[in-house]
PDB file of N, CA and C in Angstrom:
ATOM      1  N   UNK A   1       0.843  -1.182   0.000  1.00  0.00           N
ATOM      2  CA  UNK A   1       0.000   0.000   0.000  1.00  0.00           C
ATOM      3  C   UNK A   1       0.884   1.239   0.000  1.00  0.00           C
ATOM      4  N   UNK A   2      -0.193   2.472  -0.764  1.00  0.00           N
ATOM      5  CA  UNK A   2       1.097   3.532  -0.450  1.00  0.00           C
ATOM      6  C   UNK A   2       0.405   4.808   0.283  1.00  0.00           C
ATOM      7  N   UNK A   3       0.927   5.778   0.990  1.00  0.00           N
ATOM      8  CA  UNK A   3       0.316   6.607   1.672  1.00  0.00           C
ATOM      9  C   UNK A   3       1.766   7.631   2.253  1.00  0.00           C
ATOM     10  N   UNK A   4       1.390   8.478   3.263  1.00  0.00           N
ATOM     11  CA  UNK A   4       2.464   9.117   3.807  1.00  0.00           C
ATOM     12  C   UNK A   4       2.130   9.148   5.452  1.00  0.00           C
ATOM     13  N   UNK A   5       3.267   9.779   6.432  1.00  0.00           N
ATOM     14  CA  UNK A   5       3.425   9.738   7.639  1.00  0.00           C
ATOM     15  C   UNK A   5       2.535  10.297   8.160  1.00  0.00           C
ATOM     16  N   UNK A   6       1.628  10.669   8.714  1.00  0.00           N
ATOM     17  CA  UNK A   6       0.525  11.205   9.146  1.00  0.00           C
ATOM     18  C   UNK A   6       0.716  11.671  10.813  1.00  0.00           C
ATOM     19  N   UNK A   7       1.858  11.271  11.724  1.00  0.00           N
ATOM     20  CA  UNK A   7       1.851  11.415  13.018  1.00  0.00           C
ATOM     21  C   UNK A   7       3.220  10.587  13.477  1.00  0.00           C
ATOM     22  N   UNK A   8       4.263  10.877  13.971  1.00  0.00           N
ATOM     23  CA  UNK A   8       5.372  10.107  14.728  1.00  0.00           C
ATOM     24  C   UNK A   8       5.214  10.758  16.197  1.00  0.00           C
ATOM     25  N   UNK A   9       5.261   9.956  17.179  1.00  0.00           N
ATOM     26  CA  UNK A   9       5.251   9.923  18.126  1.00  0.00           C
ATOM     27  C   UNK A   9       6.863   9.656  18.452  1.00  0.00           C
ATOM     28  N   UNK A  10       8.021  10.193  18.481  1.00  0.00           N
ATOM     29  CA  UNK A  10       9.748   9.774  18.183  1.00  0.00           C
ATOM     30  C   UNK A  10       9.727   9.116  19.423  1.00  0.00           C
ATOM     31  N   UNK A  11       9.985   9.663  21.162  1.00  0.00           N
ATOM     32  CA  UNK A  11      10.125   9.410  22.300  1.00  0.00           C
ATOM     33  C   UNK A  11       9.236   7.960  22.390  1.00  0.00           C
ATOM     34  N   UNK A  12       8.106   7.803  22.016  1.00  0.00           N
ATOM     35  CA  UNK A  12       7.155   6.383  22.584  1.00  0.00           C
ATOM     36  C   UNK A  12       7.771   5.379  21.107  1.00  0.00           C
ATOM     37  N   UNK A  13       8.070   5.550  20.159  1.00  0.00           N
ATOM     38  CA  UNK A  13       8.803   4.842  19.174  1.00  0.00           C
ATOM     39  C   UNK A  13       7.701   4.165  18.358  1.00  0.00           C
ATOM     40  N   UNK A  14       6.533   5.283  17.792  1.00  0.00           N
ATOM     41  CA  UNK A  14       5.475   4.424  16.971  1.00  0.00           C
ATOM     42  C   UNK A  14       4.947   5.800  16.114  1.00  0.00           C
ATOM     43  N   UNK A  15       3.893   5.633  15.173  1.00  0.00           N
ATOM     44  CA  UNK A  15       3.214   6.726  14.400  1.00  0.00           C
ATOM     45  C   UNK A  15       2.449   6.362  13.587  1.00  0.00           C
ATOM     46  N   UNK A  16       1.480   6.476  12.933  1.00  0.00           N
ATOM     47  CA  UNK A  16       0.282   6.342  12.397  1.00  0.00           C
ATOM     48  C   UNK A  16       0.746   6.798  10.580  1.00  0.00           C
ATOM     49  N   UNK A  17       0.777   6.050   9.558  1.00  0.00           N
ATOM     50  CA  UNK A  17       0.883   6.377   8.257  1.00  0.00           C
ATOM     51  C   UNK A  17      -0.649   6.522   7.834  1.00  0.00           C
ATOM     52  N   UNK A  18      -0.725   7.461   6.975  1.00  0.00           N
ATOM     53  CA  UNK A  18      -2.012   8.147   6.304  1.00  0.00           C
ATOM     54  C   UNK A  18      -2.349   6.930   5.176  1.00  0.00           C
ATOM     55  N   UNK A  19      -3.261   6.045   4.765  1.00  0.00           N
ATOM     56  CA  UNK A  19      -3.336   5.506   2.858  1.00  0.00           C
ATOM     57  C   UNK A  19      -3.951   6.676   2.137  1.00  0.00           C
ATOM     58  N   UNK A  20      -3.973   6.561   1.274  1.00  0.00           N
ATOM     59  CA  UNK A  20      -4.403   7.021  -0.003  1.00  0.00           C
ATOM     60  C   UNK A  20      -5.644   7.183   0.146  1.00  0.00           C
ATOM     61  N   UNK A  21      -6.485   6.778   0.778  1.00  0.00           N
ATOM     62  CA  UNK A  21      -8.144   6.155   1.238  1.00  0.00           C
ATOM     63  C   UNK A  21      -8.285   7.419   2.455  1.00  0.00           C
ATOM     64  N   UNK A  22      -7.451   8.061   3.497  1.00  0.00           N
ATOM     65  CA  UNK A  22      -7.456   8.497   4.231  1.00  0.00           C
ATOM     66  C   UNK A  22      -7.414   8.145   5.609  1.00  0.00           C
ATOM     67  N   UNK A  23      -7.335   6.654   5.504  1.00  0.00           N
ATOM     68  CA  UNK A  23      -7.440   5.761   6.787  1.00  0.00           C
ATOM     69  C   UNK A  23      -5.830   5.353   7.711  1.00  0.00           C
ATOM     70  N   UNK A  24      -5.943   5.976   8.420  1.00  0.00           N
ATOM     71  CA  UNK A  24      -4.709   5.905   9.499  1.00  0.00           C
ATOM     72  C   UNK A  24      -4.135   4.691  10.070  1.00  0.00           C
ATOM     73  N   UNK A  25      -3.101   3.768   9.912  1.00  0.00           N
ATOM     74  CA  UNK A  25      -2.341   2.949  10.308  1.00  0.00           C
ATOM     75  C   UNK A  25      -1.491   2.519  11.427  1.00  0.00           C
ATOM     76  N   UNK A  26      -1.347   2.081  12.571  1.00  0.00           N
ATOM     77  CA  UNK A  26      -0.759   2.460  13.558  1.00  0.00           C
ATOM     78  C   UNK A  26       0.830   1.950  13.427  1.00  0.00           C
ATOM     79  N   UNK A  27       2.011   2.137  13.275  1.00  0.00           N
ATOM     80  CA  UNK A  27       2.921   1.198  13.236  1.00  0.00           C
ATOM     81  C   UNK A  27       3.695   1.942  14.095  1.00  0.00           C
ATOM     82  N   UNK A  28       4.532   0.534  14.532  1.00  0.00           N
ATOM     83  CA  UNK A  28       5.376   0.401  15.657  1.00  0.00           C
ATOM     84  C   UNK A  28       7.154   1.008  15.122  1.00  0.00           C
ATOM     85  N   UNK A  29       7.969   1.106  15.887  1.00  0.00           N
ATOM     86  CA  UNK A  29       9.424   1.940  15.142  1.00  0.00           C
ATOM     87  C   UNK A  29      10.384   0.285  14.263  1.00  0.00           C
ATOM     88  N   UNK A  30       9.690  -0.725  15.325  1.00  0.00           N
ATOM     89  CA  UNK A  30      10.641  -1.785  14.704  1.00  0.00           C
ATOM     90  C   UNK A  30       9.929  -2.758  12.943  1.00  0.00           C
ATOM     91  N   UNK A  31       8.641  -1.362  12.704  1.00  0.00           N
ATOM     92  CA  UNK A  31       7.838  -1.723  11.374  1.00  0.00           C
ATOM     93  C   UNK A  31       8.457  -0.946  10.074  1.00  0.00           C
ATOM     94  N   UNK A  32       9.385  -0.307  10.639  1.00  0.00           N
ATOM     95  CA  UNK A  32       9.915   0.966   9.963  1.00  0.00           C
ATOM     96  C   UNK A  32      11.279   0.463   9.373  1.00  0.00           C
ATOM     97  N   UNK A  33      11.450   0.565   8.167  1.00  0.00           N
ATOM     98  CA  UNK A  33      13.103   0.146   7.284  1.00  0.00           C
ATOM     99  C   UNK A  33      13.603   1.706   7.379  1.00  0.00           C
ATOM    100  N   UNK A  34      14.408   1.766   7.873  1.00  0.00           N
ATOM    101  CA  UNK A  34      15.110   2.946   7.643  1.00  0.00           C
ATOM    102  C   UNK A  34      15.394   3.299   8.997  1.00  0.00           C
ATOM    103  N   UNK A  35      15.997   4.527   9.134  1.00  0.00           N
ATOM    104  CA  UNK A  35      16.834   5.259  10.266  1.00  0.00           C
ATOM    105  C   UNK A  35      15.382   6.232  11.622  1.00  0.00           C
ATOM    106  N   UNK A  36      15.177   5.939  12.217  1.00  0.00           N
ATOM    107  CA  UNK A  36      14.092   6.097  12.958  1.00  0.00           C
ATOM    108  C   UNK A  36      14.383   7.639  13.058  1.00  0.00           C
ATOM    109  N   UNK A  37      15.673   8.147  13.838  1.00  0.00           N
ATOM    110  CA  UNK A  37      15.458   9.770  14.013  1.00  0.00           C
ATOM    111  C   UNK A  37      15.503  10.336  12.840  1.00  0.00           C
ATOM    112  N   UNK A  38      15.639  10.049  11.813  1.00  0.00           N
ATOM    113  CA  UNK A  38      15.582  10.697  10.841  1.00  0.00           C
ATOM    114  C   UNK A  38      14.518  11.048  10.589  1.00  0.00           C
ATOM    115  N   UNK A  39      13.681   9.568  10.336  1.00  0.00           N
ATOM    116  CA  UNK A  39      12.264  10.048  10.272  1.00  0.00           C
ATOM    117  C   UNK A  39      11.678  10.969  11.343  1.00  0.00           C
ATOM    118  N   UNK A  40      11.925  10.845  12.466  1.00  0.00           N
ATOM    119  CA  UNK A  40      11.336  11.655  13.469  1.00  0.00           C
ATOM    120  C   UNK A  40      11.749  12.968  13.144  1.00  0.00           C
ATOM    121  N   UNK A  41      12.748  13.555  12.997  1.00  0.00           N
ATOM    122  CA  UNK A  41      13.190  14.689  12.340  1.00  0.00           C
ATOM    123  C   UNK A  41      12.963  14.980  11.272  1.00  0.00           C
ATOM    124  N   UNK A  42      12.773  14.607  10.178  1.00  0.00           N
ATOM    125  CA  UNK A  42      11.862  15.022   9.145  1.00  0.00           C
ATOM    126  C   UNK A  42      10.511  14.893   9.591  1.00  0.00           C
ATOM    127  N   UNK A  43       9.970  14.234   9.931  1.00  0.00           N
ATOM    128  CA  UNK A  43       8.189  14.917  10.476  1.00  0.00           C
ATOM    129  C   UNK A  43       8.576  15.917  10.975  1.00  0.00           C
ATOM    130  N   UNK A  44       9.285  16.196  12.047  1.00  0.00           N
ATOM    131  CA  UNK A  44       9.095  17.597  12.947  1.00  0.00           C
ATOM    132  C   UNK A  44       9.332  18.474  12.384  1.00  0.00           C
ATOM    133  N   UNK A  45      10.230  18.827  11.223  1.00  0.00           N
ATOM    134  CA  UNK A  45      10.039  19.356  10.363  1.00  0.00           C
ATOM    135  C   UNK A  45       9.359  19.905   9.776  1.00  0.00           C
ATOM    136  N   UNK A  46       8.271  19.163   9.523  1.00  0.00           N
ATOM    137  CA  UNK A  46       6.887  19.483   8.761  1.00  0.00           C
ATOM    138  C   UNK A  46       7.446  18.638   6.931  1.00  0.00           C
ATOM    139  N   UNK A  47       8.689  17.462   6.770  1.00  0.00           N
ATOM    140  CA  UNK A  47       8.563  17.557   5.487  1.00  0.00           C
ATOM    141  C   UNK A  47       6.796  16.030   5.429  1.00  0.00           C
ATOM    142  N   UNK A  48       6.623  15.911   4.271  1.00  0.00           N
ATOM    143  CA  UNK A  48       5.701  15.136   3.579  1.00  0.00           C
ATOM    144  C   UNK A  48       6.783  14.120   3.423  1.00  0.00           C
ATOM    145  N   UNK A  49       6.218  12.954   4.523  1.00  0.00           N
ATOM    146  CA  UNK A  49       7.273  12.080   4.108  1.00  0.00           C
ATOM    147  C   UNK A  49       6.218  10.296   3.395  1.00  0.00           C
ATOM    148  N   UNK A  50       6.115  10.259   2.101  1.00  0.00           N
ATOM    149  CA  UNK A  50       5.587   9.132   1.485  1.00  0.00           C
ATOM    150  C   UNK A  50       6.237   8.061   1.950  1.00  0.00           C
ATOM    151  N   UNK A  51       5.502   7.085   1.868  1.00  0.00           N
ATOM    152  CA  UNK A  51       5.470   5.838   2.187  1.00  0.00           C
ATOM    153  C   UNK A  51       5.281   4.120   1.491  1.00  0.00           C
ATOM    154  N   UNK A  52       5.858   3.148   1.322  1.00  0.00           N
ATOM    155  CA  UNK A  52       4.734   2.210   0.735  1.00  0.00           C
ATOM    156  C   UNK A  52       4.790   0.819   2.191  1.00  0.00           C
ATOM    157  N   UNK A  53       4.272   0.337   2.585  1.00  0.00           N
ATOM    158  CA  UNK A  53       3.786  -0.460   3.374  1.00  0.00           C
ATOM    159  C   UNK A  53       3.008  -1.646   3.607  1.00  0.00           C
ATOM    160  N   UNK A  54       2.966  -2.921   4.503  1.00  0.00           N
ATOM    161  CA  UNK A  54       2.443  -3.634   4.402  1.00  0.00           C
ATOM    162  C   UNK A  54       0.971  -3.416   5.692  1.00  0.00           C
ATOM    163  N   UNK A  55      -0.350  -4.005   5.260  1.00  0.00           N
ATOM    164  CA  UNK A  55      -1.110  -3.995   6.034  1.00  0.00           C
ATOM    165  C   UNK A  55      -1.374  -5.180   6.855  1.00  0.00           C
ATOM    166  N   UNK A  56      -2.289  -5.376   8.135  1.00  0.00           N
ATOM    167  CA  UNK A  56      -2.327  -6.173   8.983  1.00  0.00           C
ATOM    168  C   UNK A  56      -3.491  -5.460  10.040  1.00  0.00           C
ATOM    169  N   UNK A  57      -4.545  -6.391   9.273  1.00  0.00           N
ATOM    170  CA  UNK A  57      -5.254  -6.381  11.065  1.00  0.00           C
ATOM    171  C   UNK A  57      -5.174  -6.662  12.321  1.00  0.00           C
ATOM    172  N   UNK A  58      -5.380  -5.775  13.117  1.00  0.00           N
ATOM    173  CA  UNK A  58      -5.459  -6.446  14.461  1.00  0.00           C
ATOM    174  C   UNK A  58      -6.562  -5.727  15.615  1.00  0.00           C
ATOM    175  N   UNK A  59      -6.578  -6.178  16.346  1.00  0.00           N
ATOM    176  CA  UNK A  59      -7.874  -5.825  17.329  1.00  0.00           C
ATOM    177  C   UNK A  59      -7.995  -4.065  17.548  1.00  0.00           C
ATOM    178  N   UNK A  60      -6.907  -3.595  17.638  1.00  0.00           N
ATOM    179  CA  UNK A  60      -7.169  -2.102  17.387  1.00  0.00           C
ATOM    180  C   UNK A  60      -7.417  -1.587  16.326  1.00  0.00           C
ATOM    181  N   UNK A  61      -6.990  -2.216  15.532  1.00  0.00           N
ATOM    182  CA  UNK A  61      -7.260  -1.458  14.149  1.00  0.00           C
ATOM    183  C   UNK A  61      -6.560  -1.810  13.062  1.00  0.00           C
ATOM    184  N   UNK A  62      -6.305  -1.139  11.884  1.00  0.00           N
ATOM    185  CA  UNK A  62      -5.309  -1.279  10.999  1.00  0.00           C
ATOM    186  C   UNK A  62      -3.852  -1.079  11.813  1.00  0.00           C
ATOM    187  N   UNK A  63      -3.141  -1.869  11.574  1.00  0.00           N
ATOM    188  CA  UNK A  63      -1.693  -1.650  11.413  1.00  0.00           C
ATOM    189  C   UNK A  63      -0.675  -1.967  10.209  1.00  0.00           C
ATOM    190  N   UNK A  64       0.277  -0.953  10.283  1.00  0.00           N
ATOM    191  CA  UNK A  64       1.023  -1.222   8.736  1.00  0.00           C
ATOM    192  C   UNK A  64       2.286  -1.545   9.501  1.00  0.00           C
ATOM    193  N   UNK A  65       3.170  -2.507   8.616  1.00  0.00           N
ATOM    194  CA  UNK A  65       4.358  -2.835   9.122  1.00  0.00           C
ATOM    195  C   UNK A  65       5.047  -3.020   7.342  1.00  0.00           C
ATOM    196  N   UNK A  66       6.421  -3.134   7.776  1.00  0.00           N
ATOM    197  CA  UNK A  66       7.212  -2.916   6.719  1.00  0.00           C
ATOM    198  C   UNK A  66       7.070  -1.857   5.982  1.00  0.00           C
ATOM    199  N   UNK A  67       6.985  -0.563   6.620  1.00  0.00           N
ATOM    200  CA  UNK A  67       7.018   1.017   6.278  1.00  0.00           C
ATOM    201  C   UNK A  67       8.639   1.110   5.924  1.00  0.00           C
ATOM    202  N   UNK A  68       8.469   1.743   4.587  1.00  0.00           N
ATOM    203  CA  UNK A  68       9.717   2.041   3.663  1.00  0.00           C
ATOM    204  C   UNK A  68       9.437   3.602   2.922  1.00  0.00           C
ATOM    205  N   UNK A  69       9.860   4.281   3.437  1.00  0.00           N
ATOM    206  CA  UNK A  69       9.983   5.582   2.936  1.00  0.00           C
ATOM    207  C   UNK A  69      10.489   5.606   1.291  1.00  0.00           C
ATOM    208  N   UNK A  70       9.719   6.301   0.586  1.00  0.00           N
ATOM    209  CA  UNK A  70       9.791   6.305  -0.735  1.00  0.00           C
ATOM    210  C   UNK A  70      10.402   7.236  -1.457  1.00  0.00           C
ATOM    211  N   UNK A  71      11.037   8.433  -0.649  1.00  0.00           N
ATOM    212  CA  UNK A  71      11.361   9.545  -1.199  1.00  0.00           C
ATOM    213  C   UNK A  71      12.794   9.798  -1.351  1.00  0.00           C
ATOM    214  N   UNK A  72      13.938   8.660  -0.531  1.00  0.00           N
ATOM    215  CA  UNK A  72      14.804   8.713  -0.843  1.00  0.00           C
ATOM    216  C   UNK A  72      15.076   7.456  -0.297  1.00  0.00           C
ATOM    217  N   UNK A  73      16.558   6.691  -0.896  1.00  0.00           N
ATOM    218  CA  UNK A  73      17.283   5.303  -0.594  1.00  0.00           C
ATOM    219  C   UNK A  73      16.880   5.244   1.086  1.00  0.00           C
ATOM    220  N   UNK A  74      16.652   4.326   1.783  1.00  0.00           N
ATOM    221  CA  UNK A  74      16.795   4.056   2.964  1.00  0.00           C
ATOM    222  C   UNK A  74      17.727   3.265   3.589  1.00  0.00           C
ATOM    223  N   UNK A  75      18.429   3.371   4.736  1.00  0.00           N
ATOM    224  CA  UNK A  75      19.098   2.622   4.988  1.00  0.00           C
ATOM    225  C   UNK A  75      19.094   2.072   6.630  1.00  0.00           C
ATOM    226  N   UNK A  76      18.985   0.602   6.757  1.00  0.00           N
ATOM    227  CA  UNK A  76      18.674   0.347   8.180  1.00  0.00           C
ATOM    228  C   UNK A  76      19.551   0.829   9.160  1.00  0.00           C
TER     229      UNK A  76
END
């Protein structure tokens, strides 16, 4: 699926990705390929950071895991 960051929470180590649909995702920091403060620092930022991701139900809700930032190479 593809969508963008919609909310990082950096300190609790989780954040919610937006889909395309408008429906919010909850994922955890260890769902995330790439460098975690970075991302946290680019949200705080304010940049638009895209996404593509895997989905997964669970009793709270949607969750996405295997969040891979799309806007530049990532690196674990």
């Amino acid at each position: 699926m593809n969508g963008t960051i919609a909310r990082v929470i950096g300190d609790k180590g989780f954040g919610f990705v937006r889909d395309t649909t408008g429906v919010e995702h909850f994922f955890h920091k260890t769902g995330f390929n790439g460098h975690w403060d970075d991302l946290v620092y680019d949200h705080d930022k304010g940049v638009k950071i895209p996404v593509e991701f895997d989905q997964e139900h669970s009793s709270k809700g949607p969750r996405a895991t295997n969040v891979t930032r799309t806007d530049h190479p990532n690196e674990g």
